[in-house]
C-alpha atoms as a PDB file:
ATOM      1  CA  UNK A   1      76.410 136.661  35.578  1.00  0.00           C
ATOM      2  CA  UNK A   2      76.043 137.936  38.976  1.00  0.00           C
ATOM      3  CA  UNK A   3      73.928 135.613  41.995  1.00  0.00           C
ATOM      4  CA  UNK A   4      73.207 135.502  45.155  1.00  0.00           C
ATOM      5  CA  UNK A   5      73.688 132.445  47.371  1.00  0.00           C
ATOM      6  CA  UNK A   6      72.295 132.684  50.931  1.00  0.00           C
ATOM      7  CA  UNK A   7      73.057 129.333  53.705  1.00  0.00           C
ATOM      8  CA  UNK A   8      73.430 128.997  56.948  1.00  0.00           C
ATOM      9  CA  UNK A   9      77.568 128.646  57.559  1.00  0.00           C
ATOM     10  CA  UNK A  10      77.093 127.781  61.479  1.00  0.00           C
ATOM     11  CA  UNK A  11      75.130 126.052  63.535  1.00  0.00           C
ATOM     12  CA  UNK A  12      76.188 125.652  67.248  1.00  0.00           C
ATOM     13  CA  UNK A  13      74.182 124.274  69.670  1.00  0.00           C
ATOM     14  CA  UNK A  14      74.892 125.111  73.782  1.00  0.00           C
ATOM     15  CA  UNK A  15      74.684 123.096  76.644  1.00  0.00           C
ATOM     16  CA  UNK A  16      71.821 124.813  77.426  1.00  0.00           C
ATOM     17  CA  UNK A  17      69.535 123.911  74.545  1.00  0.00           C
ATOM     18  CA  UNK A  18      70.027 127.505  72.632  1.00  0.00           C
ATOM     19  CA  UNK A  19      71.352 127.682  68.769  1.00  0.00           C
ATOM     20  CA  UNK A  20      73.814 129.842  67.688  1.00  0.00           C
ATOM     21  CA  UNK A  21      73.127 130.302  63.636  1.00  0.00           C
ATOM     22  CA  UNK A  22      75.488 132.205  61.037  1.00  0.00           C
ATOM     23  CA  UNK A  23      73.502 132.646  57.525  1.00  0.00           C
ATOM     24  CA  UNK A  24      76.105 133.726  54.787  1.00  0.00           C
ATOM     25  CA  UNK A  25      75.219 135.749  51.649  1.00  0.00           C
ATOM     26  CA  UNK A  26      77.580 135.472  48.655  1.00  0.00           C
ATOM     27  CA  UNK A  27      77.451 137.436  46.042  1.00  0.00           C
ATOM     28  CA  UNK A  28      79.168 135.464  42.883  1.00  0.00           C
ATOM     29  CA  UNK A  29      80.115 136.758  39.901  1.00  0.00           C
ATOM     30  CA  UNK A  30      81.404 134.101  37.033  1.00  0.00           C
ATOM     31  CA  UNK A  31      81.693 131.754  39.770  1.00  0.00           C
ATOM     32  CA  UNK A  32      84.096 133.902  41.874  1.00  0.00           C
ATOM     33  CA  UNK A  33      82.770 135.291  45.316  1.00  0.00           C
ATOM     34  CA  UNK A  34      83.041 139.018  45.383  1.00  0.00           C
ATOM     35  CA  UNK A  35      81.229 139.440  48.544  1.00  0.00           C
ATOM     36  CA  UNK A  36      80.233 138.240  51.813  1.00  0.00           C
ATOM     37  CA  UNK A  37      77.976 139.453  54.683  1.00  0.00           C
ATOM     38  CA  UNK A  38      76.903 137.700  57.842  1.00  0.00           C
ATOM     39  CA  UNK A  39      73.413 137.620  59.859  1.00  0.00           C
ATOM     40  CA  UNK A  40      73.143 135.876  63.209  1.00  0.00           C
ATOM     41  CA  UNK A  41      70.989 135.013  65.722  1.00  0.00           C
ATOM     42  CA  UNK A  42      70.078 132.955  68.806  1.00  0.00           C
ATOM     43  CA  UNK A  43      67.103 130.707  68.861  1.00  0.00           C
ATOM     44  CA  UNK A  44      65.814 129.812  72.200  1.00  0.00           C
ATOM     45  CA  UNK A  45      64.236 126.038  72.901  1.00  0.00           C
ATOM     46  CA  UNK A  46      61.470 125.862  71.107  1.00  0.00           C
ATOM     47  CA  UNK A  47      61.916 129.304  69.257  1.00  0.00           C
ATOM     48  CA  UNK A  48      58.758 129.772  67.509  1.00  0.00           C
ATOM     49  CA  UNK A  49      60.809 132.135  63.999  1.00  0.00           C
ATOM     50  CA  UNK A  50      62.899 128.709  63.765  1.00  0.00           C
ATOM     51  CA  UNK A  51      61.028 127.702  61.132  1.00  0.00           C
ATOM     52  CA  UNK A  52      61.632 130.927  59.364  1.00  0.00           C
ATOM     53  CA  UNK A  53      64.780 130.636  59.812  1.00  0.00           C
ATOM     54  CA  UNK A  54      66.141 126.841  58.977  1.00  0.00           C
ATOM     55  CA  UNK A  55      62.689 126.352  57.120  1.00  0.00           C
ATOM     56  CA  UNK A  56      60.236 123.360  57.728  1.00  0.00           C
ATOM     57  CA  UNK A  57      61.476 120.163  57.478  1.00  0.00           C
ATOM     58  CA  UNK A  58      65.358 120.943  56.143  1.00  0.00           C
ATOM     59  CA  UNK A  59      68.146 119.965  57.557  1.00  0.00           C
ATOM     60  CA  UNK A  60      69.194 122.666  60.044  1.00  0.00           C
ATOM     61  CA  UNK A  61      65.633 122.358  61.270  1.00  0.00           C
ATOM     62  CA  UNK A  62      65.144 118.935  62.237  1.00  0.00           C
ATOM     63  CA  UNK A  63      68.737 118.778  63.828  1.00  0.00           C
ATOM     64  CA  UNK A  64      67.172 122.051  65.851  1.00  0.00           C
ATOM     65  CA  UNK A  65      63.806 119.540  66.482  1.00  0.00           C
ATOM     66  CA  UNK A  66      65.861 116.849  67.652  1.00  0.00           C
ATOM     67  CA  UNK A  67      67.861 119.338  70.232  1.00  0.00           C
ATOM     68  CA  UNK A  68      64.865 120.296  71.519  1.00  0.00           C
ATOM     69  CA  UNK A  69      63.164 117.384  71.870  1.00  0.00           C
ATOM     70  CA  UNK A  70      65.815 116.188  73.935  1.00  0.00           C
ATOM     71  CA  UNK A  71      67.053 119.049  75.666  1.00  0.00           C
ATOM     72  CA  UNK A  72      66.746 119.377  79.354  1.00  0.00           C
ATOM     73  CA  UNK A  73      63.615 121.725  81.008  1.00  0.00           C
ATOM     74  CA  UNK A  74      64.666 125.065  82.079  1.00  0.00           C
ATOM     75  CA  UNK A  75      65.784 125.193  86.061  1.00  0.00           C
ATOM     76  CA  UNK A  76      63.378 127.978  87.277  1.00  0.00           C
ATOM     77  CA  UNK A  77      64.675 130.735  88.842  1.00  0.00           C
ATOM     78  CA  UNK A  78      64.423 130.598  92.595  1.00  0.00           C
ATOM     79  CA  UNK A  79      61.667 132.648  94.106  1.00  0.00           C
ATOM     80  CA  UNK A  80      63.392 135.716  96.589  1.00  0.00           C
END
């Protein structure tokens, strides 16, 4: 048999409040990974496709909740 098992396989979060995420898809036949490709992204604070992403109320997205919550305000760019 022959799946396909898709999960996020990093989650890194920078001093500046932005998320680094890996999502891995295995392919798996009889239990044995065949193959393996990577998608990643960057979500800014308060990046409106995180839910998309980490999905409501999982894991991954109330850790990304929490970082945000508490993350410092942007320091505006100073006017030339």
């Amino acid at each position: 048999m022959i799946e396909e098992i898709i999960y996020i396989s990093a989650f890194n979060v920078n001093p500046d409040g932005t998320i680094g995420i890996r999502q891995t898809t295995d392919v798996v036949k009889d239990g044995v990974v065949i193959a393996s490709s990577y998608w990643r992204t960057v979500l800014a604070v308060n990046d409106p496709s995180a839910d998309t992403i980490l999905g409501v109320d999982t894991f991954y997205g109330n850790i990304a909740a929490y970082t945000w919550s508490i993350a410092p305000e942007p320091v505006a760019e100073p006017a030339e």
